[in-house]
PDB file of N, CA and C in Angstrom:
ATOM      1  N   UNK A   1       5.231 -58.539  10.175  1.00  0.00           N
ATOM      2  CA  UNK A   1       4.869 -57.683   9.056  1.00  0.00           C
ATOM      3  C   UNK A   1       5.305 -58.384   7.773  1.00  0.00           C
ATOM      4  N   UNK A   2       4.676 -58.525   6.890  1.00  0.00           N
ATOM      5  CA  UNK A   2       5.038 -59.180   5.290  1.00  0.00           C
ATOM      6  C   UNK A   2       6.089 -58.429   5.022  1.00  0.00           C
ATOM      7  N   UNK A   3       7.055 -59.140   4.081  1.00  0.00           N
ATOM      8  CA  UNK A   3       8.104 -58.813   3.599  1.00  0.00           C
ATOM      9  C   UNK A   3       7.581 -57.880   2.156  1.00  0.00           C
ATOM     10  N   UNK A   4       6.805 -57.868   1.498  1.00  0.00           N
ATOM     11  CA  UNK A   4       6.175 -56.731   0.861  1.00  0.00           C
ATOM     12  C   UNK A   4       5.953 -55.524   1.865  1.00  0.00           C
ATOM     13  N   UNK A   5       5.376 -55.546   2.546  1.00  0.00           N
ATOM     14  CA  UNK A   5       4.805 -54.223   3.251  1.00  0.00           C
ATOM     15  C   UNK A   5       6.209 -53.423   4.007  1.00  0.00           C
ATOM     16  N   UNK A   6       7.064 -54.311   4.467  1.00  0.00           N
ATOM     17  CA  UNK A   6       8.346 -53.599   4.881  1.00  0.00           C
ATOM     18  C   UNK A   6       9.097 -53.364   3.699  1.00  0.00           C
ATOM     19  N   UNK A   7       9.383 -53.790   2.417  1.00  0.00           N
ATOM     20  CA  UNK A   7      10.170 -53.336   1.388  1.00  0.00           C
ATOM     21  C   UNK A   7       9.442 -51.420   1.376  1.00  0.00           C
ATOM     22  N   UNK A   8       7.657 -51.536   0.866  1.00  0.00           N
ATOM     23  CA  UNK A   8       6.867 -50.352   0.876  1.00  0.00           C
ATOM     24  C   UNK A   8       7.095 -49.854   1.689  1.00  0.00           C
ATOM     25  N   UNK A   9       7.431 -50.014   2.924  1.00  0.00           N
ATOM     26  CA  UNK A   9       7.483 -49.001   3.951  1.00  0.00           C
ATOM     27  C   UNK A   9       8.760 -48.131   4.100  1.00  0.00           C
ATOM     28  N   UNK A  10       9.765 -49.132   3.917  1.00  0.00           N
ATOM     29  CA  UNK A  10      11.487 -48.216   3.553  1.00  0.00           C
ATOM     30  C   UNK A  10      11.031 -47.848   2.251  1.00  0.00           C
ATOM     31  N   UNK A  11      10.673 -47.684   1.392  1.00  0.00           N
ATOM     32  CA  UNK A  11      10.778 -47.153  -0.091  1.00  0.00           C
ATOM     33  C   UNK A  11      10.030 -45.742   0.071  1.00  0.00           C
ATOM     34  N   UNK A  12       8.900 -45.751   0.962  1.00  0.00           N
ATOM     35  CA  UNK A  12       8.005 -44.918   0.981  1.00  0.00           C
ATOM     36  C   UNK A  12       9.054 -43.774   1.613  1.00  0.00           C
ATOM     37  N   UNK A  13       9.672 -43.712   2.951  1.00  0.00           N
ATOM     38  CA  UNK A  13      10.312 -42.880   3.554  1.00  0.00           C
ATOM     39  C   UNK A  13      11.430 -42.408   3.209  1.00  0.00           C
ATOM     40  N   UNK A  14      12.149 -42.946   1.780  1.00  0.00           N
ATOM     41  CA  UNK A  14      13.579 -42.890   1.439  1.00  0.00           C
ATOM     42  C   UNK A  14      13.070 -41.039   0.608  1.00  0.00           C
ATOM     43  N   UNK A  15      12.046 -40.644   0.119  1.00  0.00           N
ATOM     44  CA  UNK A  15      11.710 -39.718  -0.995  1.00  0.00           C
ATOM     45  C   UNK A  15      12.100 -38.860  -0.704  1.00  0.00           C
ATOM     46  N   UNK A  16      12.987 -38.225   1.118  1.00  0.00           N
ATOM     47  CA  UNK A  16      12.523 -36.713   0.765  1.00  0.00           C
ATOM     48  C   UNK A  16      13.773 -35.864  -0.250  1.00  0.00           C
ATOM     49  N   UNK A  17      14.960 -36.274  -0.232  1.00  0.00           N
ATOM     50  CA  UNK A  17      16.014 -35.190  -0.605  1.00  0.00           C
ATOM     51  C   UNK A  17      15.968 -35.288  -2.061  1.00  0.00           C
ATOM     52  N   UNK A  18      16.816 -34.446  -2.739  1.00  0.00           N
ATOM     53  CA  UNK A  18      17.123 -34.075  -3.618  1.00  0.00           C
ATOM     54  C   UNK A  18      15.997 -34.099  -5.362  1.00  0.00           C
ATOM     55  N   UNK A  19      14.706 -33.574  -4.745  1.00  0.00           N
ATOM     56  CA  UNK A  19      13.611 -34.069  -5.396  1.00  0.00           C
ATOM     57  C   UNK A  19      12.612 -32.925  -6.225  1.00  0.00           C
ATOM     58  N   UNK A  20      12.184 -33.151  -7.158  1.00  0.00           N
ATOM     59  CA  UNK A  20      11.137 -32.081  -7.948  1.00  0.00           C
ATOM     60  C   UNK A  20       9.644 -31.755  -7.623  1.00  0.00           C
ATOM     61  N   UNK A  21       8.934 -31.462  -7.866  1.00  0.00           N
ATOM     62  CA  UNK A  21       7.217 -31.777  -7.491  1.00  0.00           C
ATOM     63  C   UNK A  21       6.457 -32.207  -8.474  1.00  0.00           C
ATOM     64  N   UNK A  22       7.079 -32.503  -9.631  1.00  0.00           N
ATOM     65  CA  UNK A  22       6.327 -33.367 -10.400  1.00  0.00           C
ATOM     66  C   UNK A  22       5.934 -34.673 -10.114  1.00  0.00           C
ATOM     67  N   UNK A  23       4.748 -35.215  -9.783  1.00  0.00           N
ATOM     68  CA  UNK A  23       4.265 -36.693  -9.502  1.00  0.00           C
ATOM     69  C   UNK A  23       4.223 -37.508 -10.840  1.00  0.00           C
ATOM     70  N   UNK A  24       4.183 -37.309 -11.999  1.00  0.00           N
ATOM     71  CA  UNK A  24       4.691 -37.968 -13.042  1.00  0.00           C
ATOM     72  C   UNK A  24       3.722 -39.440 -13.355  1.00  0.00           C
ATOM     73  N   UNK A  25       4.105 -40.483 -14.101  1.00  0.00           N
ATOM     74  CA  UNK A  25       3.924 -41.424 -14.415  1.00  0.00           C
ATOM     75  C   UNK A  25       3.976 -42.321 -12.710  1.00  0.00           C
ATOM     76  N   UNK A  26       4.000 -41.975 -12.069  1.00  0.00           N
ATOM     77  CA  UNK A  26       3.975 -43.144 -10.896  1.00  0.00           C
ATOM     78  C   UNK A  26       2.496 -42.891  -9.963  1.00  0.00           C
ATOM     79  N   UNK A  27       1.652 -41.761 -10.774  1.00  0.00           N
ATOM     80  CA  UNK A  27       0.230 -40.985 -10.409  1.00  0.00           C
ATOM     81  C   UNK A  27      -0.545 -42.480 -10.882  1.00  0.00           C
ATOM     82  N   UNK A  28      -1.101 -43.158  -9.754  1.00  0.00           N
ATOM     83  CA  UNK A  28      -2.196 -44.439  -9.584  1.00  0.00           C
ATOM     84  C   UNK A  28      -1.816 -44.952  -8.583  1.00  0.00           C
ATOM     85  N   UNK A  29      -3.000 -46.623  -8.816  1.00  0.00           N
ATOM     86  CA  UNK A  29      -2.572 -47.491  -7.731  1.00  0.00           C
ATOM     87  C   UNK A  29      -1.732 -49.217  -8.431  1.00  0.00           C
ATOM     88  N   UNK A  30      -0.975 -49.647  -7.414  1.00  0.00           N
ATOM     89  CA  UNK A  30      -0.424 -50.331  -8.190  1.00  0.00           C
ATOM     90  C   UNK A  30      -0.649 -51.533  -6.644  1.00  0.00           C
ATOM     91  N   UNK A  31      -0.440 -52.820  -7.348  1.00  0.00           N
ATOM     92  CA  UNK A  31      -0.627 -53.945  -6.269  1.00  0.00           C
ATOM     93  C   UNK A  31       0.511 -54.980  -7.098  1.00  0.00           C
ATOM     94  N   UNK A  32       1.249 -55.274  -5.162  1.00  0.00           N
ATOM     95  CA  UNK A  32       2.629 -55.798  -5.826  1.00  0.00           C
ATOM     96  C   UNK A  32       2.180 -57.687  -6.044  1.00  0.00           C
ATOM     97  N   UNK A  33       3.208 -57.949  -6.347  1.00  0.00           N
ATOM     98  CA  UNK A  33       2.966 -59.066  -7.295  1.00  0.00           C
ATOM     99  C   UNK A  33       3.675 -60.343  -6.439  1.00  0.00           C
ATOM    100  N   UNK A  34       3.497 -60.640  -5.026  1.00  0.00           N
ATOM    101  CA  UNK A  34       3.490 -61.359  -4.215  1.00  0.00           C
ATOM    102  C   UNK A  34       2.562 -62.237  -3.893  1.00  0.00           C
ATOM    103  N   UNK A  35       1.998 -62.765  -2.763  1.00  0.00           N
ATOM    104  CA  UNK A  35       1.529 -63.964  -2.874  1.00  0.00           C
ATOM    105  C   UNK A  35      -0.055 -63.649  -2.684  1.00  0.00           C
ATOM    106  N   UNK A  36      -0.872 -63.975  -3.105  1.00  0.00           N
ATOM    107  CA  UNK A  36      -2.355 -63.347  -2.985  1.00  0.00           C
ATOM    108  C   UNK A  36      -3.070 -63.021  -1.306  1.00  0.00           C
ATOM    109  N   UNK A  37      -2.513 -63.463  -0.668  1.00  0.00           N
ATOM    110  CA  UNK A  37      -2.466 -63.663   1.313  1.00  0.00           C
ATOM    111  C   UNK A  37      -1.984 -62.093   1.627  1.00  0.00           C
ATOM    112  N   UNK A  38      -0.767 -62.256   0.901  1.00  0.00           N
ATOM    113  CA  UNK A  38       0.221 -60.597   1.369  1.00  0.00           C
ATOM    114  C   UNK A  38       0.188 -59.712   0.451  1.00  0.00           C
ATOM    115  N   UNK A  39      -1.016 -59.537  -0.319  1.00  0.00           N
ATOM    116  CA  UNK A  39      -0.773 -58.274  -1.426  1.00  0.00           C
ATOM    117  C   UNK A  39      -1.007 -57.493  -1.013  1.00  0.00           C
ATOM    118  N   UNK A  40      -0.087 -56.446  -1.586  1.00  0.00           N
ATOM    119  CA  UNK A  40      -0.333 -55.261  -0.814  1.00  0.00           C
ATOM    120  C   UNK A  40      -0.603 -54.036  -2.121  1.00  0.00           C
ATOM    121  N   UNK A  41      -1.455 -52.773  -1.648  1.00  0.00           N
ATOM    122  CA  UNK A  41      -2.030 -52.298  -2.802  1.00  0.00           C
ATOM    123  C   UNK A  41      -1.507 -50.681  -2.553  1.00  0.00           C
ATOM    124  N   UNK A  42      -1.245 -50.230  -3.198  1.00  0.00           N
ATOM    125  CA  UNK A  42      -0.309 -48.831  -2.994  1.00  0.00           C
ATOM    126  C   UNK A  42      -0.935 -47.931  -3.660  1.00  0.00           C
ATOM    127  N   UNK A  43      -1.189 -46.503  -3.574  1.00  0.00           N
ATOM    128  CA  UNK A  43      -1.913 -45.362  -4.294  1.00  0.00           C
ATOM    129  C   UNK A  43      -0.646 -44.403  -4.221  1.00  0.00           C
ATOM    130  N   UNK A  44      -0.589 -43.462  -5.464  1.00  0.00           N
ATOM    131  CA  UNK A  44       0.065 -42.202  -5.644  1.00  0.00           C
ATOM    132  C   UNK A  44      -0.855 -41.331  -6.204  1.00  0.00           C
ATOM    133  N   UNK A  45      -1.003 -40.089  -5.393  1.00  0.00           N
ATOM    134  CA  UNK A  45      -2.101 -39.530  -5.501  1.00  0.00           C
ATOM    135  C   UNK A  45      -1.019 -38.379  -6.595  1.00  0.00           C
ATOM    136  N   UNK A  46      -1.675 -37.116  -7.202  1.00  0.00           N
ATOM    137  CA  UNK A  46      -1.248 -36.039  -8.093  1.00  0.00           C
ATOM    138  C   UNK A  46      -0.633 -34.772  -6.768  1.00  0.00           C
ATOM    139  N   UNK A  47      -1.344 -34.899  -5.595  1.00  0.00           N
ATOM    140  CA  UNK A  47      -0.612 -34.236  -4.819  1.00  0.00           C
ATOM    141  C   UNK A  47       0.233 -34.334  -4.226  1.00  0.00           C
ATOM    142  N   UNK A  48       1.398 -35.733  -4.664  1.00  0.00           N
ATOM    143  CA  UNK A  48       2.550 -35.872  -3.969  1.00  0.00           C
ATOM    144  C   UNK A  48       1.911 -36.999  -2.516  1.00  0.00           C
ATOM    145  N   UNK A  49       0.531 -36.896  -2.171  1.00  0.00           N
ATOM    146  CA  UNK A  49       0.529 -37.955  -1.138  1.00  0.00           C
ATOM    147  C   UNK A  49       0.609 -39.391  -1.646  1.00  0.00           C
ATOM    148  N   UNK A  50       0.101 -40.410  -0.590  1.00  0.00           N
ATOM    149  CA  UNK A  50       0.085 -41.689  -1.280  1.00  0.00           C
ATOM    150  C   UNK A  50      -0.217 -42.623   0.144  1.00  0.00           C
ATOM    151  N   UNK A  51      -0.455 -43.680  -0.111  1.00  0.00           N
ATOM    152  CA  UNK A  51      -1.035 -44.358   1.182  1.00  0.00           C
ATOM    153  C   UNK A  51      -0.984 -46.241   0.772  1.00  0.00           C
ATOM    154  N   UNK A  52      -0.588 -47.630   1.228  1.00  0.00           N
ATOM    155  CA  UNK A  52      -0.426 -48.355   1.173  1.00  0.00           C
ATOM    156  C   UNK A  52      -1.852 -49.213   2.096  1.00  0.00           C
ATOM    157  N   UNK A  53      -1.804 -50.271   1.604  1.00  0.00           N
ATOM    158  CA  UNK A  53      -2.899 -51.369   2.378  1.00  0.00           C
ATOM    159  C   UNK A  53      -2.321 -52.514   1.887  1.00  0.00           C
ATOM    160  N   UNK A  54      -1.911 -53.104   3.520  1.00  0.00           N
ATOM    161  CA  UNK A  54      -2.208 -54.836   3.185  1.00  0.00           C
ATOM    162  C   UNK A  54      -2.216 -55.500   4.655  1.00  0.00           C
ATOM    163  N   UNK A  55      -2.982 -56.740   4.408  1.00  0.00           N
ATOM    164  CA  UNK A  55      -3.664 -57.435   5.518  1.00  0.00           C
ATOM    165  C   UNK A  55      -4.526 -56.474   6.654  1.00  0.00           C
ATOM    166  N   UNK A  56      -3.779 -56.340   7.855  1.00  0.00           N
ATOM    167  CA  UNK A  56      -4.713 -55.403   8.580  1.00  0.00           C
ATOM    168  C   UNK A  56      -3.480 -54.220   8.905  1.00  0.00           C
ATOM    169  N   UNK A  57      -2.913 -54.464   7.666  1.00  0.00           N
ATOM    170  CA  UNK A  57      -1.974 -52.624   8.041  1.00  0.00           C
ATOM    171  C   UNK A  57      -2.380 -51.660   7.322  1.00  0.00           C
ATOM    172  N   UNK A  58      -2.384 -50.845   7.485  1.00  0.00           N
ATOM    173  CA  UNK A  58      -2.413 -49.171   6.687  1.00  0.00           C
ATOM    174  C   UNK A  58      -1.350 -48.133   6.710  1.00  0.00           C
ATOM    175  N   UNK A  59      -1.087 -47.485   6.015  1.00  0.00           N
ATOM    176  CA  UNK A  59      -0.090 -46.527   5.745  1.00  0.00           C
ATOM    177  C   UNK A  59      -0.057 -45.221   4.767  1.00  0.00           C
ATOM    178  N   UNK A  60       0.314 -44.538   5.439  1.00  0.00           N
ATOM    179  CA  UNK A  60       0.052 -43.026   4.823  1.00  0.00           C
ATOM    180  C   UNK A  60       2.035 -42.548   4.640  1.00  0.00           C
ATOM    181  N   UNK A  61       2.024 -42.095   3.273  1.00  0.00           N
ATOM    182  CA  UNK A  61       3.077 -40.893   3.319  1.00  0.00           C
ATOM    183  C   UNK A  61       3.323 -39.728   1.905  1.00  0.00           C
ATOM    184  N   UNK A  62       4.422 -39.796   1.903  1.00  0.00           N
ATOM    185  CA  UNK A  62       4.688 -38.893   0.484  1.00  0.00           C
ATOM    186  C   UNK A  62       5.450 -39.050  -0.428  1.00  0.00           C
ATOM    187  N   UNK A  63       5.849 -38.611  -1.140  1.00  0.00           N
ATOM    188  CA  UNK A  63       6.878 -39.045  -2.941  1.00  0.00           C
ATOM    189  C   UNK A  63       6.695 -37.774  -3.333  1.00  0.00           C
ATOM    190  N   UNK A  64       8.207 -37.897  -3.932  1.00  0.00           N
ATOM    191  CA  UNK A  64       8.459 -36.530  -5.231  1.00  0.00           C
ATOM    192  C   UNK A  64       9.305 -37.291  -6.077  1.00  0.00           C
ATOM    193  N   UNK A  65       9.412 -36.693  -6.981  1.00  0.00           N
ATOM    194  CA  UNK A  65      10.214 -37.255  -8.296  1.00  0.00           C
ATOM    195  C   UNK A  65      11.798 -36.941  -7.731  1.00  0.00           C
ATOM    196  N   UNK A  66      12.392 -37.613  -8.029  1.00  0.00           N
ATOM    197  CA  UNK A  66      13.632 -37.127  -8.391  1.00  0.00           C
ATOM    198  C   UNK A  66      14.362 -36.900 -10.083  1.00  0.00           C
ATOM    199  N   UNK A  67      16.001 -36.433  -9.665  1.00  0.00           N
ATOM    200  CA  UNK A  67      16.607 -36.199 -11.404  1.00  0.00           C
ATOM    201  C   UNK A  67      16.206 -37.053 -11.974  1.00  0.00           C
ATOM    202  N   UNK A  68      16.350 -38.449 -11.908  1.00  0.00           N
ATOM    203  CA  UNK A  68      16.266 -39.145 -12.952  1.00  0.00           C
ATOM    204  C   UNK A  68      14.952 -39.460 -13.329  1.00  0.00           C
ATOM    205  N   UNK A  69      14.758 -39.475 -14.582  1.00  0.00           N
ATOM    206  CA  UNK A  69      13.320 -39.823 -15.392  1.00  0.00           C
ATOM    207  C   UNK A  69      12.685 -41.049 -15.072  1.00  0.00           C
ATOM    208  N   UNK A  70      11.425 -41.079 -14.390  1.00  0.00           N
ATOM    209  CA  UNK A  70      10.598 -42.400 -13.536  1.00  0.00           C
ATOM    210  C   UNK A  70      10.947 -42.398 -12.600  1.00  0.00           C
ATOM    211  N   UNK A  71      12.068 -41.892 -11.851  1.00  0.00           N
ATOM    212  CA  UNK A  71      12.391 -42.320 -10.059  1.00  0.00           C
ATOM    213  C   UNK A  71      11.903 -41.894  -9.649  1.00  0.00           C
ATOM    214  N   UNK A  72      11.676 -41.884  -8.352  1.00  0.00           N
ATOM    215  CA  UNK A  72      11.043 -41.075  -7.498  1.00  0.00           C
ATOM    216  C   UNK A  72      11.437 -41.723  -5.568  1.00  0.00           C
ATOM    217  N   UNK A  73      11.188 -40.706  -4.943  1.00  0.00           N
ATOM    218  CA  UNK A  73      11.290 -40.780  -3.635  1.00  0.00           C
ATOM    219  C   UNK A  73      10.330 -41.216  -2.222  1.00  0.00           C
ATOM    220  N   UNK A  74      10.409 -42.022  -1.585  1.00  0.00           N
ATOM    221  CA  UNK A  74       8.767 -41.978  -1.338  1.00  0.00           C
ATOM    222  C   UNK A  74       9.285 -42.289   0.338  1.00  0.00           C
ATOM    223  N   UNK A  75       8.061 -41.990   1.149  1.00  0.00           N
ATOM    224  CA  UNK A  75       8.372 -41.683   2.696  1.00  0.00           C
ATOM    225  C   UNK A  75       7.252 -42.686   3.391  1.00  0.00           C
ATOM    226  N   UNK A  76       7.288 -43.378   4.112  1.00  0.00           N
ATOM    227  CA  UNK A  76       5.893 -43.749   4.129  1.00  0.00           C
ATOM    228  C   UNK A  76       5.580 -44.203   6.139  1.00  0.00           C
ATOM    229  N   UNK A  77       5.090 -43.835   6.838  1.00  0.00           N
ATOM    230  CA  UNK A  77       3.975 -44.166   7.881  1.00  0.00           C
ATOM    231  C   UNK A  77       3.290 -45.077   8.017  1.00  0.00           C
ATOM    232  N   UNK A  78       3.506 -46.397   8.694  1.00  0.00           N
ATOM    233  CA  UNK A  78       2.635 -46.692   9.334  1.00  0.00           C
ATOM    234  C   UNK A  78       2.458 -47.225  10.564  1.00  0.00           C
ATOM    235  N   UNK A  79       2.628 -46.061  11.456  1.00  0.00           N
ATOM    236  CA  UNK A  79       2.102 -45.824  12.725  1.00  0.00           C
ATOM    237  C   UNK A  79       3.495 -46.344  13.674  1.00  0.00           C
ATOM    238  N   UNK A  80       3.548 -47.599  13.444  1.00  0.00           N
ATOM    239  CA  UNK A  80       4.585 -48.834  14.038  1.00  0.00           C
ATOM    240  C   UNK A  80       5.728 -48.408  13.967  1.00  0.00           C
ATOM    241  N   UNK A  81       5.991 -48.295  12.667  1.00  0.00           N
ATOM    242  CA  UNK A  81       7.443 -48.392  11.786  1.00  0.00           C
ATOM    243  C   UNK A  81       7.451 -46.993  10.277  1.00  0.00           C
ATOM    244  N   UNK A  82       8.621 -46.740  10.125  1.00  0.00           N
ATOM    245  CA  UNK A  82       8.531 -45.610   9.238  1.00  0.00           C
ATOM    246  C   UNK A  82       9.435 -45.932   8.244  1.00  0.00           C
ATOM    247  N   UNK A  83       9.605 -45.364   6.847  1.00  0.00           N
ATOM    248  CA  UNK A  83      10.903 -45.947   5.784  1.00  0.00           C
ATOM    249  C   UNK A  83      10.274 -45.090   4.972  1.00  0.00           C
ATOM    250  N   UNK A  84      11.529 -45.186   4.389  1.00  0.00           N
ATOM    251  CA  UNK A  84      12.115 -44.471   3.049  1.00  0.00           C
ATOM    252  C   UNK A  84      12.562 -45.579   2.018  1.00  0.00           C
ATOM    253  N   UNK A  85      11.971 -44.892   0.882  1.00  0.00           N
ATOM    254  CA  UNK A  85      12.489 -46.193  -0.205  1.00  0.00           C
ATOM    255  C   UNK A  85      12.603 -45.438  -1.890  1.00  0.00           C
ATOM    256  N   UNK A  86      13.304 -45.765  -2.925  1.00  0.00           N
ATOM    257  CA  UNK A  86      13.264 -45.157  -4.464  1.00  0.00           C
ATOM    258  C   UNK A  86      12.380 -45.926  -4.722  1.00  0.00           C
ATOM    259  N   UNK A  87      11.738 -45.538  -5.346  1.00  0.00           N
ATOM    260  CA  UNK A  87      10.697 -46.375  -6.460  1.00  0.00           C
ATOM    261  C   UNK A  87      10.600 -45.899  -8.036  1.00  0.00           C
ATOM    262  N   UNK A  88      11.288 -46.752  -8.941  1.00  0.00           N
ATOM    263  CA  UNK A  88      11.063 -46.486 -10.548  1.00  0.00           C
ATOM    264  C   UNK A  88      10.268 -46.914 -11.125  1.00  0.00           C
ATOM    265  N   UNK A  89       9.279 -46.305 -11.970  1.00  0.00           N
ATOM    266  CA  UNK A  89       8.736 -46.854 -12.900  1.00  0.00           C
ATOM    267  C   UNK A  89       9.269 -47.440 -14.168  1.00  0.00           C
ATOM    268  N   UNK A  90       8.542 -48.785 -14.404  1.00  0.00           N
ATOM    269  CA  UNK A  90       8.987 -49.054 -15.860  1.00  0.00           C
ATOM    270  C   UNK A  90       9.154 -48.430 -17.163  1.00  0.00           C
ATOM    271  N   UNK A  91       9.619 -48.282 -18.145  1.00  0.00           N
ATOM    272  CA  UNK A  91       9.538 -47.399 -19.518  1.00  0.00           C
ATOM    273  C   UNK A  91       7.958 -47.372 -20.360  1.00  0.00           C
ATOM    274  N   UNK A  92       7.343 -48.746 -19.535  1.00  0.00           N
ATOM    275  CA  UNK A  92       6.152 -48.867 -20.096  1.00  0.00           C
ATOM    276  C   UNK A  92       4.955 -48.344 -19.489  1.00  0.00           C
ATOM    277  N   UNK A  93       5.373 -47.907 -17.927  1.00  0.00           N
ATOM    278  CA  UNK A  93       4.100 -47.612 -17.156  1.00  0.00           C
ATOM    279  C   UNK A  93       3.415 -48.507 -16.662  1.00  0.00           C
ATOM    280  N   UNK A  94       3.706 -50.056 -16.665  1.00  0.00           N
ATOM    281  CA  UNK A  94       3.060 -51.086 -15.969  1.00  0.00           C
ATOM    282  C   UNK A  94       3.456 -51.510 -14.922  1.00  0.00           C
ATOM    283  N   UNK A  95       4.631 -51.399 -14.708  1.00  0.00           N
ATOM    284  CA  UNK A  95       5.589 -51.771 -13.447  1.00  0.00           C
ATOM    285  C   UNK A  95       6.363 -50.580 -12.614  1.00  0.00           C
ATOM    286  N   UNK A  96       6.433 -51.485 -11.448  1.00  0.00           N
ATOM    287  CA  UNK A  96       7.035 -50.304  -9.972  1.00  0.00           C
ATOM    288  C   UNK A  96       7.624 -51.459  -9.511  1.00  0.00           C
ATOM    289  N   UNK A  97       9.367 -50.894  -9.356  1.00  0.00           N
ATOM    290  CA  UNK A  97      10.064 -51.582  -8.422  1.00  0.00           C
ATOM    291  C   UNK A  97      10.318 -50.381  -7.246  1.00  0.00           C
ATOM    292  N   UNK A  98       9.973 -50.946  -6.388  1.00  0.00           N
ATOM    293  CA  UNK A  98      10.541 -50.093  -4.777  1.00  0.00           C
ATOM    294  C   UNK A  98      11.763 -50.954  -4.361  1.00  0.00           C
ATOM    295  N   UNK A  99      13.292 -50.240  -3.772  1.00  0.00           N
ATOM    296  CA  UNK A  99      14.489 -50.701  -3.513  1.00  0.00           C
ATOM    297  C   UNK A  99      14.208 -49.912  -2.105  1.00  0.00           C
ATOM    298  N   UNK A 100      14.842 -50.589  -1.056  1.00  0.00           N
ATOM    299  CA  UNK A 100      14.778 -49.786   0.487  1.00  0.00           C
ATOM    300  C   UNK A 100      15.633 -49.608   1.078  1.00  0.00           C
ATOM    301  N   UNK A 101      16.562 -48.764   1.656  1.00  0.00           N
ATOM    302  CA  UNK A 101      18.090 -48.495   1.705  1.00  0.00           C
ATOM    303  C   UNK A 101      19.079 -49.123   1.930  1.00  0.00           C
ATOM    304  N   UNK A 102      18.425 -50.581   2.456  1.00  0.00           N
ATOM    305  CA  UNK A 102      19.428 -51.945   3.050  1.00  0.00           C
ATOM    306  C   UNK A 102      19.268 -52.850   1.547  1.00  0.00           C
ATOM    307  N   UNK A 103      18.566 -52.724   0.451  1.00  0.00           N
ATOM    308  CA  UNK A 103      18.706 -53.292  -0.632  1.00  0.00           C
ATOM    309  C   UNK A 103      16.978 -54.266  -0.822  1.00  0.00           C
ATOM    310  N   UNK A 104      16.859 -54.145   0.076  1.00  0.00           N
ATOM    311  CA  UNK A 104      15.318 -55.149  -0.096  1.00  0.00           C
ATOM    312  C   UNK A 104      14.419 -54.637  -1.109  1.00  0.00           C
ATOM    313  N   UNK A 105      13.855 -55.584  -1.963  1.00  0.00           N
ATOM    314  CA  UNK A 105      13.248 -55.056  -3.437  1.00  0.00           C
ATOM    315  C   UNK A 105      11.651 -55.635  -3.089  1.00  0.00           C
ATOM    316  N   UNK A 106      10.642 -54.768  -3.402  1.00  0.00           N
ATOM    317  CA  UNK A 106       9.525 -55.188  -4.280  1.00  0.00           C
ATOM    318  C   UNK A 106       8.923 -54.850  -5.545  1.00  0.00           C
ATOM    319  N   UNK A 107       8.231 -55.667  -6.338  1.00  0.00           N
ATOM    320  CA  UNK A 107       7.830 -55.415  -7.643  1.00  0.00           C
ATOM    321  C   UNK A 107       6.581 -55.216  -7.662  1.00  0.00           C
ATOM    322  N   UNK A 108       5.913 -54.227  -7.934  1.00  0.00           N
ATOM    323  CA  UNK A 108       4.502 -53.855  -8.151  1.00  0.00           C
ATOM    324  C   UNK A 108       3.977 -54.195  -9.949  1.00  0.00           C
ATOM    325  N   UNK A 109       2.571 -54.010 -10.000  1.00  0.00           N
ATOM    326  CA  UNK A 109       2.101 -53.739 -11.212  1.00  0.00           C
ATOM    327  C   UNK A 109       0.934 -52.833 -11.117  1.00  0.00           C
ATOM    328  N   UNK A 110       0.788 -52.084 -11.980  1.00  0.00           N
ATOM    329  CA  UNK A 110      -0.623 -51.394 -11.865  1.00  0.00           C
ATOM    330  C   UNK A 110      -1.580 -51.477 -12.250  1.00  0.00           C
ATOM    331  N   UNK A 111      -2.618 -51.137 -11.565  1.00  0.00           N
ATOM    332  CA  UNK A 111      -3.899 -51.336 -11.436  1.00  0.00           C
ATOM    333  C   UNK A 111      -4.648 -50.898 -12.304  1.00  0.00           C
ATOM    334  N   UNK A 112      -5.354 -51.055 -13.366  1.00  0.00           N
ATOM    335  CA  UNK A 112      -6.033 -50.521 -14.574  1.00  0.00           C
ATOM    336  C   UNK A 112      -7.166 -49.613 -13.955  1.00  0.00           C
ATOM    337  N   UNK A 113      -7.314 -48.705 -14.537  1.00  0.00           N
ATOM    338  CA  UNK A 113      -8.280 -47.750 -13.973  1.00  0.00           C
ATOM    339  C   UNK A 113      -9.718 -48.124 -14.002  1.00  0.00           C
TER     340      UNK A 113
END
């Protein structure tokens, strides 16, 4: 499995506790900024779902915001393997770092509409 898609996959599953239902500024799709072979492309939908793609994996899960302003929580599925991970947005809205509970980081950017 790419070392992108397992950072997304613990980041995705880390979301559920201590969290709001506002989907916020992290509402799009964002594609992380790894090697063009292993990109992987991530959606946050307005209903709290969200779903990942890269190479021949797929993945479905969920996110809520948490206290702090841009964080958020995210859970994520795919099929194999399951994770939890924080994911903040930048102050600018262009960038997503996902952290995954053992410390493994990826950096996203988003996808212009």
């Amino acid at each position: 499995m790419p070392r992108g898609l397992l950072v997304l996959t613990a980041i995705m599953i880390t979301l559920v506790s201590g969290c709001s239902n506002s989907p916020g500024p992290i509402v799009g799709k964002w594609r992380d900024e790894g090697d063009e072979g292993d990109q992987i492309t991530a959606e946050f939908r307005d209903d709290g779902t969200m779903s990942a793609q890269g190479g021949s994996l797929g993945c479905i899960g969920t996110f809520k915001a948490e206290k702090q302003q841009r964080t958020y929580r995210a859970i994520l599925d795919c099929g194999t393997s399951r994770g939890a991970s924080t994911c903040i947005v930048s102050s600018d809205g262009k960038h997503l770092t996902v952290t995954t509970p053992d410390g493994r980081r990826g950096d996203y950017t988003r996808v212009p509409d």
